[in-house]
C-alpha atoms as a PDB file:
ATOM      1  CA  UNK A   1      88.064  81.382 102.444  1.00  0.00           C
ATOM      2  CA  UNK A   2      91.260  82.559 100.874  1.00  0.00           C
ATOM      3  CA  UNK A   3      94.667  81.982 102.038  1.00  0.00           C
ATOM      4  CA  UNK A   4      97.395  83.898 100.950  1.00  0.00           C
ATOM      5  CA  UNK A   5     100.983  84.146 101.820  1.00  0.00           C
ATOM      6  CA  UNK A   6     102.724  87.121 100.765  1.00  0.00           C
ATOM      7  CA  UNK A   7     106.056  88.836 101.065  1.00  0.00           C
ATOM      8  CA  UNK A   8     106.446  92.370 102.717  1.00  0.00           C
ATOM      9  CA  UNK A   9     109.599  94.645 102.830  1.00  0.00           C
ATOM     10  CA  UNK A  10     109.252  97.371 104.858  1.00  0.00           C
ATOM     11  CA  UNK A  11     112.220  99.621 103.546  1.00  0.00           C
ATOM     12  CA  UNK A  12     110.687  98.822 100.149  1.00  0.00           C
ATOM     13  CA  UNK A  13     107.325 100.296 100.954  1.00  0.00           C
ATOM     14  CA  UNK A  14     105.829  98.781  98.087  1.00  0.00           C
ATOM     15  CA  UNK A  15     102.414  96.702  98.804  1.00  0.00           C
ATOM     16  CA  UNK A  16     101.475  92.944  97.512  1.00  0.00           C
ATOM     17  CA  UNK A  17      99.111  92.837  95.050  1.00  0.00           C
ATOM     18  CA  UNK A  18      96.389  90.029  96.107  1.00  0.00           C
ATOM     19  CA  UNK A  19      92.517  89.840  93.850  1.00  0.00           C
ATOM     20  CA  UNK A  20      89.515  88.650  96.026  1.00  0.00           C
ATOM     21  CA  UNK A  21      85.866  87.234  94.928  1.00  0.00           C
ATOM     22  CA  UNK A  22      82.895  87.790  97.283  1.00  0.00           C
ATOM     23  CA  UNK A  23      79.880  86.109  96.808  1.00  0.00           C
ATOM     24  CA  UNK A  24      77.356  88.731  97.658  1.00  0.00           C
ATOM     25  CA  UNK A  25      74.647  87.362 100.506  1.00  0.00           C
ATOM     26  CA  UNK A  26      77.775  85.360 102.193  1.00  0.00           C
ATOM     27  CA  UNK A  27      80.324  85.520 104.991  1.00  0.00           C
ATOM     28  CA  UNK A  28      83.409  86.762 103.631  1.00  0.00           C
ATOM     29  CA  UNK A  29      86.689  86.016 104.911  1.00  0.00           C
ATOM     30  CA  UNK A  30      90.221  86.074 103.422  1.00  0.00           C
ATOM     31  CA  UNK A  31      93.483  85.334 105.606  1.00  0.00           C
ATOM     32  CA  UNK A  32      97.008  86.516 105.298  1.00  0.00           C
ATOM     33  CA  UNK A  33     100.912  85.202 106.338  1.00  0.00           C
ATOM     34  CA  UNK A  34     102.748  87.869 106.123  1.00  0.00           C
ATOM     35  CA  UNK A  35     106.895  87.101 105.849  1.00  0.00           C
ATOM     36  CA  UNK A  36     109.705  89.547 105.620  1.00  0.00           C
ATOM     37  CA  UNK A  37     112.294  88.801 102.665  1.00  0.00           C
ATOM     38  CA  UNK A  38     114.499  86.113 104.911  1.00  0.00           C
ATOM     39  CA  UNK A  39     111.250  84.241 104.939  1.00  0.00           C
ATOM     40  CA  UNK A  40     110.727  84.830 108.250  1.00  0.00           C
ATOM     41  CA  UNK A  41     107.350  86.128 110.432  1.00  0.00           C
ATOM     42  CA  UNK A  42     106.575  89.505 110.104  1.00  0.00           C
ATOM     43  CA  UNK A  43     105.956  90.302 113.919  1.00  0.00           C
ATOM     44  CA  UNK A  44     102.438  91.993 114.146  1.00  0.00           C
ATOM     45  CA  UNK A  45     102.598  92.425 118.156  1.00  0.00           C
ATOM     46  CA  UNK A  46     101.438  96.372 118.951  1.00  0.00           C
ATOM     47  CA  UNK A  47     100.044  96.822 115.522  1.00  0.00           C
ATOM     48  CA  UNK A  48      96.594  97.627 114.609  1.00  0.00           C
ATOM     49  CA  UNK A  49      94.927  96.924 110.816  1.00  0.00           C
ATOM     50  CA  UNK A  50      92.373  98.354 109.168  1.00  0.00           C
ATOM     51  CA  UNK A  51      90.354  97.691 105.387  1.00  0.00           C
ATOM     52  CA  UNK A  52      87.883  99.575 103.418  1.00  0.00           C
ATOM     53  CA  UNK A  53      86.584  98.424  99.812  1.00  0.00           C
ATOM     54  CA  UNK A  54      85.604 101.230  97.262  1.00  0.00           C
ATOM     55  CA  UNK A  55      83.940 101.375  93.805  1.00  0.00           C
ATOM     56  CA  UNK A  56      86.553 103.793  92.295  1.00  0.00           C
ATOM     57  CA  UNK A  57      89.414 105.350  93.125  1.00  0.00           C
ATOM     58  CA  UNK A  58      90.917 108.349  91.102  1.00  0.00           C
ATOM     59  CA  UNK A  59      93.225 111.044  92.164  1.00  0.00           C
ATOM     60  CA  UNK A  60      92.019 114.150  93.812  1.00  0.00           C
ATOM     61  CA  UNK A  61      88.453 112.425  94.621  1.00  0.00           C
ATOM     62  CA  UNK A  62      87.283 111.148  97.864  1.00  0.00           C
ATOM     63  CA  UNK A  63      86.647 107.800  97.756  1.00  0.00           C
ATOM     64  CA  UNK A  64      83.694 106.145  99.650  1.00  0.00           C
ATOM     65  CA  UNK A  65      84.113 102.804 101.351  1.00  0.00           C
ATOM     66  CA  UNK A  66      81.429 100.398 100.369  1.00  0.00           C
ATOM     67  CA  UNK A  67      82.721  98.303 103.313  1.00  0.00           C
ATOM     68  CA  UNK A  68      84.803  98.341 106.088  1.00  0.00           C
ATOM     69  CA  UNK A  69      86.130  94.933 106.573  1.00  0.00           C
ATOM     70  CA  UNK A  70      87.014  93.538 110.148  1.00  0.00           C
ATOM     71  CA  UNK A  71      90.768  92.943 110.826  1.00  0.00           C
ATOM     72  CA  UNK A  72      91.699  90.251 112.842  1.00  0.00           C
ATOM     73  CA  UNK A  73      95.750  89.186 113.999  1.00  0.00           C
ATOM     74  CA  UNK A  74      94.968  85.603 114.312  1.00  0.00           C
ATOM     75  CA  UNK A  75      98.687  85.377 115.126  1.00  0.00           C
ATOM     76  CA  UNK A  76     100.280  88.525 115.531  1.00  0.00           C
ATOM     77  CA  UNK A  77     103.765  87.043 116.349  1.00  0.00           C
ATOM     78  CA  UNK A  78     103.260  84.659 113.620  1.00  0.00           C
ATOM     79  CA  UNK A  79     102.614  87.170 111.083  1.00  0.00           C
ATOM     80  CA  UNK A  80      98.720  86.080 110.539  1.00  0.00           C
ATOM     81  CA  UNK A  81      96.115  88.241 109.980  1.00  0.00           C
ATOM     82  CA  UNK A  82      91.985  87.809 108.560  1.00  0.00           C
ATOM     83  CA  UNK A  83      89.891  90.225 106.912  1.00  0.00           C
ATOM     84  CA  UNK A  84      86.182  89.598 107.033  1.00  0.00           C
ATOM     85  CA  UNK A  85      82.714  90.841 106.127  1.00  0.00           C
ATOM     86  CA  UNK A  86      79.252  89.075 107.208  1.00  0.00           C
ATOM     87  CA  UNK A  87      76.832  87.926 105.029  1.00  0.00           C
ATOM     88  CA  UNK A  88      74.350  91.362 106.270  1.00  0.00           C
ATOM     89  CA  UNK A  89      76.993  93.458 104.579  1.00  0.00           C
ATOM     90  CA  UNK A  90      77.844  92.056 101.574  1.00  0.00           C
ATOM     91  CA  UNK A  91      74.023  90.999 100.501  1.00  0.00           C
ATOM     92  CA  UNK A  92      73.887  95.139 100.367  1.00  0.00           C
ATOM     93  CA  UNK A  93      77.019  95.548  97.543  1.00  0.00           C
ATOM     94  CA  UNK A  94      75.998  95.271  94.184  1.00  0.00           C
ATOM     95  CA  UNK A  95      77.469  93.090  91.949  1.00  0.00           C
ATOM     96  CA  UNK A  96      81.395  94.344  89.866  1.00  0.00           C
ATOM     97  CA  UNK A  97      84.820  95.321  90.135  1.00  0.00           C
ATOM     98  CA  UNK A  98      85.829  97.267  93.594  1.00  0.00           C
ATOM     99  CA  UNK A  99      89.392  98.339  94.514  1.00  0.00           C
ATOM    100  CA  UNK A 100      90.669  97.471  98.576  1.00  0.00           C
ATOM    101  CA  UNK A 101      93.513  97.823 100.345  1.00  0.00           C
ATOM    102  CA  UNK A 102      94.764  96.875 104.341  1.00  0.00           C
ATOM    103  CA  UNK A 103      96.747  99.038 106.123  1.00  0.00           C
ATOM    104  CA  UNK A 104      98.768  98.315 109.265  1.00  0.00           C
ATOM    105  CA  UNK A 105     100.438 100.610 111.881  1.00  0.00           C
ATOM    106  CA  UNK A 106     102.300 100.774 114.810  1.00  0.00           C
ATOM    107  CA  UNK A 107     102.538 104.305 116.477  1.00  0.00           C
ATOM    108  CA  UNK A 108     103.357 106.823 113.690  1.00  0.00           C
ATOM    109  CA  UNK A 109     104.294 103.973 111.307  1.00  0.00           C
ATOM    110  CA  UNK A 110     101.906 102.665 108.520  1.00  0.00           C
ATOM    111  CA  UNK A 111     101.889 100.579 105.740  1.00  0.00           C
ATOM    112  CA  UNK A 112      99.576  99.793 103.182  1.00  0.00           C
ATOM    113  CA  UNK A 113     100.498  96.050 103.078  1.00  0.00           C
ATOM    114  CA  UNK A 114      98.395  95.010 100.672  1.00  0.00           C
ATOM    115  CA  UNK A 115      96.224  96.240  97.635  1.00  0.00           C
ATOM    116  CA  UNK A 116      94.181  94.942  94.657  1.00  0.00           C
ATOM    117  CA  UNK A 117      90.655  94.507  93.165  1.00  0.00           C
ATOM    118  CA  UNK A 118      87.616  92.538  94.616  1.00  0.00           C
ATOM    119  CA  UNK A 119      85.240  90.517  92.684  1.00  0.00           C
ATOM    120  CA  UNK A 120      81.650  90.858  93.809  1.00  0.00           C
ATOM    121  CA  UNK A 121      79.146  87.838  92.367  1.00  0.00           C
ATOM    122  CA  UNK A 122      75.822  88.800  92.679  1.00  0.00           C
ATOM    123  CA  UNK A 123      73.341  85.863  92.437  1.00  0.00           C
ATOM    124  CA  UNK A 124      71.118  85.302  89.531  1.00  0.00           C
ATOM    125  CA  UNK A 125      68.843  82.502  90.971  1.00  0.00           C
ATOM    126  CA  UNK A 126      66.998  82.456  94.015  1.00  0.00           C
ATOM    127  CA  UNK A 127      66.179  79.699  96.846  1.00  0.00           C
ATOM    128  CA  UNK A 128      63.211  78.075  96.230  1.00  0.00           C
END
């Protein structure tokens, strides 16, 4: 599991950048603290998530998810959030580069918090 703490400025709009590996056949899960710029929680109470993972993305194409991830606020108030896949659903991704991002709202107000590529490792060997 992957634990990463980033730093998100609303007004700025810009998302935080974060690579993932998944091990294809395995639970996934990654986790996030999210602080605003006085290093303080980023208060997630009344806000929903969401994350897909894609093989490409290019402008004027639709882009279909490979994989919706779960998202879990573990502590909204505390600015904690998980994103997660079971083993069933990534044994069926192939193996390469994909592109994901998590977006968060709160009535008419979203954000895509945070973007970047994802690793998949397909095994080679298998169990005995």
């Amino acid at each position: 599991m992957a634990n990463n703490a980033i730093t998100f400025d609303p007004p700025d709009g810009v998302s935080y950048g974060v690579n993932l590996t998944i091990n294809s056949g395995t639970d996934f899960k990654s986790s996030f603290h999210v602080l605003k710029n006085d290093r303080t929680n980023f208060d997630f109470t009344s806000w929903t998530g969401s994350s897909q993972m894609t093989k490409s993305v290019s402008v004027g194409s639709t882009a279909y998810p490979a994989a919706t991830f779960a998202v879990g606020f573990t502590s909204a108030a505390g600015g904690k959030f998980d994103i997660s896949l079971g083993s069933t659903a990534t044994r069926s991704l192939n193996g390469g580069r994909y592109w994901y991002d998590i977006l968060v709202s709160s009535g008419s107000t979203i954000y895509r918090i945070v973007e970047g590529n994802i690793l998949v490792q397909a095994g080679v060997s298998s169990a005995p």
